[in-house]
PDB file of N, CA and C in Angstrom:
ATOM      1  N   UNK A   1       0.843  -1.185   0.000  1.00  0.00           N
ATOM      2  CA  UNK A   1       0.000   0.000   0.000  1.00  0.00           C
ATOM      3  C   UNK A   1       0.887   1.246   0.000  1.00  0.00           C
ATOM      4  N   UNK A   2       0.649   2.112  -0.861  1.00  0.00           N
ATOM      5  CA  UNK A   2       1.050   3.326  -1.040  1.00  0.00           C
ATOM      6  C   UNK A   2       1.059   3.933   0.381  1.00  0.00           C
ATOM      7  N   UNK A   3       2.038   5.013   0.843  1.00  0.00           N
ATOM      8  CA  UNK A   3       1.722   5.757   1.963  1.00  0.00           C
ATOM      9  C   UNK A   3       1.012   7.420   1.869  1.00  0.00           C
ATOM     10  N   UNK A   4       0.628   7.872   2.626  1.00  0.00           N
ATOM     11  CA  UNK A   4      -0.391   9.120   2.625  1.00  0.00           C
ATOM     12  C   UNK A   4       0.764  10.144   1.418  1.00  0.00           C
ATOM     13  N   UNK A   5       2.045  10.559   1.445  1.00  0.00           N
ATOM     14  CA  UNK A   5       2.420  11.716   1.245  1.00  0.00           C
ATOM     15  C   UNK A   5       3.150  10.900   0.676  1.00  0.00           C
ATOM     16  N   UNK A   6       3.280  11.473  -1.006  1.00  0.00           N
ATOM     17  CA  UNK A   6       3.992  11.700  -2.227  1.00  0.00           C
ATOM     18  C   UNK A   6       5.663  11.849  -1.947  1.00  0.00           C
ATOM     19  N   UNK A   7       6.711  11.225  -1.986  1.00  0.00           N
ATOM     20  CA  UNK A   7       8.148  11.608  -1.949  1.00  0.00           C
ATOM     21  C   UNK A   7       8.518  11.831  -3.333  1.00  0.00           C
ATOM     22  N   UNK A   8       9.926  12.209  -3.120  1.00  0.00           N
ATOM     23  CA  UNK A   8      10.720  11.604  -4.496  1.00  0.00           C
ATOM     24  C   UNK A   8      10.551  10.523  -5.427  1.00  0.00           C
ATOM     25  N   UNK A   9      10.982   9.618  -4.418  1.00  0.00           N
ATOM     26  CA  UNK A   9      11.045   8.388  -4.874  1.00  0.00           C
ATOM     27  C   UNK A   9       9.551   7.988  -5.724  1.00  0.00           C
ATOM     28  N   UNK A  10       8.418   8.430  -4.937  1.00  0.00           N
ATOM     29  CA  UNK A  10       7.443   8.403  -5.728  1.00  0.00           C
ATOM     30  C   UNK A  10       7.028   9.059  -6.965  1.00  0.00           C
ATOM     31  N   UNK A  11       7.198  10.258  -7.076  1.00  0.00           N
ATOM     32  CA  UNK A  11       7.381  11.265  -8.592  1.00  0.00           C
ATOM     33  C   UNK A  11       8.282  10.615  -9.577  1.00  0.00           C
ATOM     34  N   UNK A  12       9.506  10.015  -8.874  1.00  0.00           N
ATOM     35  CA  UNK A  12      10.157   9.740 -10.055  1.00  0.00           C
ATOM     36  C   UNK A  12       9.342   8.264 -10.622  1.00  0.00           C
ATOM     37  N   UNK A  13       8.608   7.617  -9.489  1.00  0.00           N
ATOM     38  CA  UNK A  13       8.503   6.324 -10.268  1.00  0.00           C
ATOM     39  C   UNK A  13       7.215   6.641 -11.258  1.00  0.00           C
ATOM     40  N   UNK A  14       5.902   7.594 -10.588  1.00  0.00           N
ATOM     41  CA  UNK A  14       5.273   7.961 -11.439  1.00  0.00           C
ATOM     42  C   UNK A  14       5.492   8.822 -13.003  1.00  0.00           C
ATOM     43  N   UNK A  15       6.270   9.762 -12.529  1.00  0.00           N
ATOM     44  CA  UNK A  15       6.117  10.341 -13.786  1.00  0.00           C
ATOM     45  C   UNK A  15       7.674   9.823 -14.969  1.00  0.00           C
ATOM     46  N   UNK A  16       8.405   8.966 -14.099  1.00  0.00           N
ATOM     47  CA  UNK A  16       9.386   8.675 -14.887  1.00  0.00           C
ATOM     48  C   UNK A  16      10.602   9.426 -15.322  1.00  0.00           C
ATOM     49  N   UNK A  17      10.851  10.464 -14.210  1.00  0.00           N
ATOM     50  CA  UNK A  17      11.382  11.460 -14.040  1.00  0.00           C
ATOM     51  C   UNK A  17      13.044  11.211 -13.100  1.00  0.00           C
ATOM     52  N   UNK A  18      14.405  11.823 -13.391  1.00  0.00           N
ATOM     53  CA  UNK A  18      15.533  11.553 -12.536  1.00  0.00           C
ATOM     54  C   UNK A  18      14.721  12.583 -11.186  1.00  0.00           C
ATOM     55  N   UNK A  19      15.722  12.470 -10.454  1.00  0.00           N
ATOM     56  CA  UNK A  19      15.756  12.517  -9.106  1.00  0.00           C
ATOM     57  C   UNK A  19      15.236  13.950  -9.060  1.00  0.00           C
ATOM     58  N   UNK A  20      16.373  15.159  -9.350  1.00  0.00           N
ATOM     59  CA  UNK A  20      16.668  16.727  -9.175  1.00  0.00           C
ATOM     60  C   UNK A  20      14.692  16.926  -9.780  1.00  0.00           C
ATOM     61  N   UNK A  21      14.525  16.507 -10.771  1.00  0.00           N
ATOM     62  CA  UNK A  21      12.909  17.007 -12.016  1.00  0.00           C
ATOM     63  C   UNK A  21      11.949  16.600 -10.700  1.00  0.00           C
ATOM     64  N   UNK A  22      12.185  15.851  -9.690  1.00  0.00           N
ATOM     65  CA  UNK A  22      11.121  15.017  -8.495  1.00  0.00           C
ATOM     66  C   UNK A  22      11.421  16.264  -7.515  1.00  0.00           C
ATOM     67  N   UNK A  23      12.323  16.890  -7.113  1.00  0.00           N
ATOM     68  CA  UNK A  23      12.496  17.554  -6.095  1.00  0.00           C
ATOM     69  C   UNK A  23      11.883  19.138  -6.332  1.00  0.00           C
ATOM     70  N   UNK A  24      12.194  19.543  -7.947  1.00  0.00           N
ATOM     71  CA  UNK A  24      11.968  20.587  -7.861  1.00  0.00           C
ATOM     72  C   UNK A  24      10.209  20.611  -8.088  1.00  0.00           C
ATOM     73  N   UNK A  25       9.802  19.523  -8.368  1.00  0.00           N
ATOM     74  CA  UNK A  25       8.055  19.544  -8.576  1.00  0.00           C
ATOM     75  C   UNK A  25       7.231  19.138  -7.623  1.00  0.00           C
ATOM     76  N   UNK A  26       8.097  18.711  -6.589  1.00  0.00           N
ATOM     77  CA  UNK A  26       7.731  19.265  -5.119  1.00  0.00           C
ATOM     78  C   UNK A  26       8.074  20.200  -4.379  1.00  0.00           C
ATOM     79  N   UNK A  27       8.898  20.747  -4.682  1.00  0.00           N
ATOM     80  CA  UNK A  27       9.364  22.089  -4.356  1.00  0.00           C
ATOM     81  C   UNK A  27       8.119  23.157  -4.756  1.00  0.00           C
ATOM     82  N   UNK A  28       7.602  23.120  -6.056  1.00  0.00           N
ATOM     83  CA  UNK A  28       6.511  23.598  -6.421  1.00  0.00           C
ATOM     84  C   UNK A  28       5.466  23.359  -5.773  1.00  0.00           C
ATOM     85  N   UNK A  29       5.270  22.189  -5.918  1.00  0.00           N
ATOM     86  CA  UNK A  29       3.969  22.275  -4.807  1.00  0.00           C
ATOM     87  C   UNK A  29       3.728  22.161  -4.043  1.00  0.00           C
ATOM     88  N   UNK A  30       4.677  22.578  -2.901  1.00  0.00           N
ATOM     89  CA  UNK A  30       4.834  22.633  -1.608  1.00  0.00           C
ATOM     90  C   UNK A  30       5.125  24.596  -1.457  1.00  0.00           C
ATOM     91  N   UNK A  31       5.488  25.357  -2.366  1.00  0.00           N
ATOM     92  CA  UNK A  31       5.157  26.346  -2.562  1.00  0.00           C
ATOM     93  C   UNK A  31       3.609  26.848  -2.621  1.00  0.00           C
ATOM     94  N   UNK A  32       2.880  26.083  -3.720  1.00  0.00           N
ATOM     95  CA  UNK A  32       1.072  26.152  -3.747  1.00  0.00           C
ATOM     96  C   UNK A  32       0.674  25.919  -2.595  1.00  0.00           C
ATOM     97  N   UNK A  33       1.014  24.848  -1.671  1.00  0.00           N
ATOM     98  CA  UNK A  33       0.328  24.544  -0.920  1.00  0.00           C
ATOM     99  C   UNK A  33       0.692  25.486   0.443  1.00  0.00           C
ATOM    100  N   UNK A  34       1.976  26.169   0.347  1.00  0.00           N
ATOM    101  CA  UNK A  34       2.164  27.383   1.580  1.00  0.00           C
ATOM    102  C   UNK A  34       1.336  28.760   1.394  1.00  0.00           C
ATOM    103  N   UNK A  35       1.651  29.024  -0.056  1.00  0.00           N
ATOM    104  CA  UNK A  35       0.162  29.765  -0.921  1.00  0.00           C
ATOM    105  C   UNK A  35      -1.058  29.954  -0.169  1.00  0.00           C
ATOM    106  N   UNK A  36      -1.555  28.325  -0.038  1.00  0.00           N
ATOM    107  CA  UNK A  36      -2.989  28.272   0.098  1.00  0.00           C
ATOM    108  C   UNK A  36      -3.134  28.447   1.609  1.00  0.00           C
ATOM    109  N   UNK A  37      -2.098  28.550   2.516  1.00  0.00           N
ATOM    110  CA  UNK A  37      -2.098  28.543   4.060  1.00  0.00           C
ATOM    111  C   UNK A  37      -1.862  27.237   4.613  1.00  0.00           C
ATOM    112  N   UNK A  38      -1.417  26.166   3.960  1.00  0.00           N
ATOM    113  CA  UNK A  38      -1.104  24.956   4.662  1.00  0.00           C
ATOM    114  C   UNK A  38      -0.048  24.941   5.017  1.00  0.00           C
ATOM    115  N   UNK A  39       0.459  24.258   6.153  1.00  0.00           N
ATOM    116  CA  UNK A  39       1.612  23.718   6.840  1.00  0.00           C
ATOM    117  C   UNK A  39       2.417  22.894   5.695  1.00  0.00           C
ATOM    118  N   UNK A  40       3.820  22.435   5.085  1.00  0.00           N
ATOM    119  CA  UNK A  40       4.419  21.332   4.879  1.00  0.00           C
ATOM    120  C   UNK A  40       5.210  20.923   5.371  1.00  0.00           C
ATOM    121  N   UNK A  41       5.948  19.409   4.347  1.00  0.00           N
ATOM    122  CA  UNK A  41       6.888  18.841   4.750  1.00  0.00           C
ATOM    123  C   UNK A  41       7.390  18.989   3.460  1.00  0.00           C
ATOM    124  N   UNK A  42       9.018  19.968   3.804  1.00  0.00           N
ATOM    125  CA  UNK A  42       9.718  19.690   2.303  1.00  0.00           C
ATOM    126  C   UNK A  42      10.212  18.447   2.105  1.00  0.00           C
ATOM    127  N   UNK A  43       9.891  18.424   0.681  1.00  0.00           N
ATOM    128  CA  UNK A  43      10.134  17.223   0.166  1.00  0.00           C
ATOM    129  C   UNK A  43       8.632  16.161  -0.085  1.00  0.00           C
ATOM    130  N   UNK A  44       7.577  16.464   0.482  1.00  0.00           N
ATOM    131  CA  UNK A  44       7.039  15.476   0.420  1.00  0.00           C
ATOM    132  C   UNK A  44       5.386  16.542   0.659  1.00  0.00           C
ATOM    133  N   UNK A  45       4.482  15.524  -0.349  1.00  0.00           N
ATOM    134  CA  UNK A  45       3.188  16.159  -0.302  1.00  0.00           C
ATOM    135  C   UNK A  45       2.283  15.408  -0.349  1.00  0.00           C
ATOM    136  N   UNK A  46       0.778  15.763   0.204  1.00  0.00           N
ATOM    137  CA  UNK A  46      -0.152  14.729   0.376  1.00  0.00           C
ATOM    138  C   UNK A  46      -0.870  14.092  -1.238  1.00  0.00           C
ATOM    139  N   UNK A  47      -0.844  12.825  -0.917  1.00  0.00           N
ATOM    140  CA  UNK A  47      -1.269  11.688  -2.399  1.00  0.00           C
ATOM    141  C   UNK A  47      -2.538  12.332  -3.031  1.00  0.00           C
ATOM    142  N   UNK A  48      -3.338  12.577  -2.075  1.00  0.00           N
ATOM    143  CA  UNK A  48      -4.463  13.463  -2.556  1.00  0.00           C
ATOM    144  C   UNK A  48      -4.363  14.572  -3.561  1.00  0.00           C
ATOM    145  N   UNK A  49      -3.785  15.175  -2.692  1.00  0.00           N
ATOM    146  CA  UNK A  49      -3.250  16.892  -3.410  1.00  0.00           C
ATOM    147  C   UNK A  49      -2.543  16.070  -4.736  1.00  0.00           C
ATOM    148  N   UNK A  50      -1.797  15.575  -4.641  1.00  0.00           N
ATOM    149  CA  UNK A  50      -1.277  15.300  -6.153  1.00  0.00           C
ATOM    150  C   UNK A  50      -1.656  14.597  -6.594  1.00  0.00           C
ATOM    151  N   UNK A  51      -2.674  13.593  -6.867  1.00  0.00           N
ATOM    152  CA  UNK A  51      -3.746  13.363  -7.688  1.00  0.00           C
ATOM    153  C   UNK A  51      -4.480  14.362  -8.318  1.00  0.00           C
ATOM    154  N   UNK A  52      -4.693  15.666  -7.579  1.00  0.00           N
ATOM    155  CA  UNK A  52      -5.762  16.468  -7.724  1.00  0.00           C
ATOM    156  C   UNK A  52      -5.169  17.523  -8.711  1.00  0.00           C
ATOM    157  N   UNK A  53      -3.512  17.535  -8.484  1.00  0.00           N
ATOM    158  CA  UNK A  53      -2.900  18.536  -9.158  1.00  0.00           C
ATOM    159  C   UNK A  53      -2.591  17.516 -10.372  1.00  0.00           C
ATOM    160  N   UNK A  54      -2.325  16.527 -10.525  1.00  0.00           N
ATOM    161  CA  UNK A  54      -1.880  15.774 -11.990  1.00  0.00           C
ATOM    162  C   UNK A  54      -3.084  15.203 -12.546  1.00  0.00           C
ATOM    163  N   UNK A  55      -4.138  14.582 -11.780  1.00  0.00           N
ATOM    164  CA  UNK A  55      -5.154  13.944 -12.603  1.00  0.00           C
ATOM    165  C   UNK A  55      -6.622  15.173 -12.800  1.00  0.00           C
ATOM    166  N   UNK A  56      -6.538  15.607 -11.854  1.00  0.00           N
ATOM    167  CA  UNK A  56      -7.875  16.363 -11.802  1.00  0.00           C
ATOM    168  C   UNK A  56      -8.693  15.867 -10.924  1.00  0.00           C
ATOM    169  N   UNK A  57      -8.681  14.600 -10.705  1.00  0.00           N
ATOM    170  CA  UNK A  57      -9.299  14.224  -9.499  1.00  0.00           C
ATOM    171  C   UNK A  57      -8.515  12.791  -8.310  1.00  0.00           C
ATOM    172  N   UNK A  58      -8.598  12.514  -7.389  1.00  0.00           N
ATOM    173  CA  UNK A  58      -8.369  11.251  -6.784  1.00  0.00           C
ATOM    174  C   UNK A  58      -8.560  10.230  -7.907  1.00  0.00           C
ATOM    175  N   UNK A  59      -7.110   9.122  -7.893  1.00  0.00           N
ATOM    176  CA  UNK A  59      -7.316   8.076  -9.100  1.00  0.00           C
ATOM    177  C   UNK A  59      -8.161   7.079  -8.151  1.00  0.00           C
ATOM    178  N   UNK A  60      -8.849   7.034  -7.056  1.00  0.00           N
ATOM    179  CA  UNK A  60      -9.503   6.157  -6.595  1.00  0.00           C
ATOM    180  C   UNK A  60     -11.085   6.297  -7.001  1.00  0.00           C
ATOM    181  N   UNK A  61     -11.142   7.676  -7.824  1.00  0.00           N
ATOM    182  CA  UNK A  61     -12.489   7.247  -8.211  1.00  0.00           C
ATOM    183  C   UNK A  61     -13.236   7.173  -9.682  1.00  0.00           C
TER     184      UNK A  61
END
């Protein structure tokens, strides 16, 4: 089972991406998400939120 929050390791396996292209596109959206008034963790973002930012919606539904 997948865990709640998106890493590296996960961007790169999804989008097929080296390491540095994973960091800085969480870097980004961990920027949006300080934007919007949320708390983070650099480096790492909730599975939700990035479903929502790459698919448009949760791939669970």
């Amino acid at each position: 089972m997948a865990g709640y929050m998106m890493t590296a390791e996960d961007v790169m396996n999804e989008l097929g991406v080296k390491r540095s292209k994973a960091y800085a596109i969480l870097k980004e959206l961990n920027a949006d998400l300080l934007k919007e008034g949320y708390k983070v963790v650099r480096g790492k973002v909730p599975r939700p939120y990035w479903e929502t930012k790459f698919y448009g919606f949760p791939k669970d539904r």
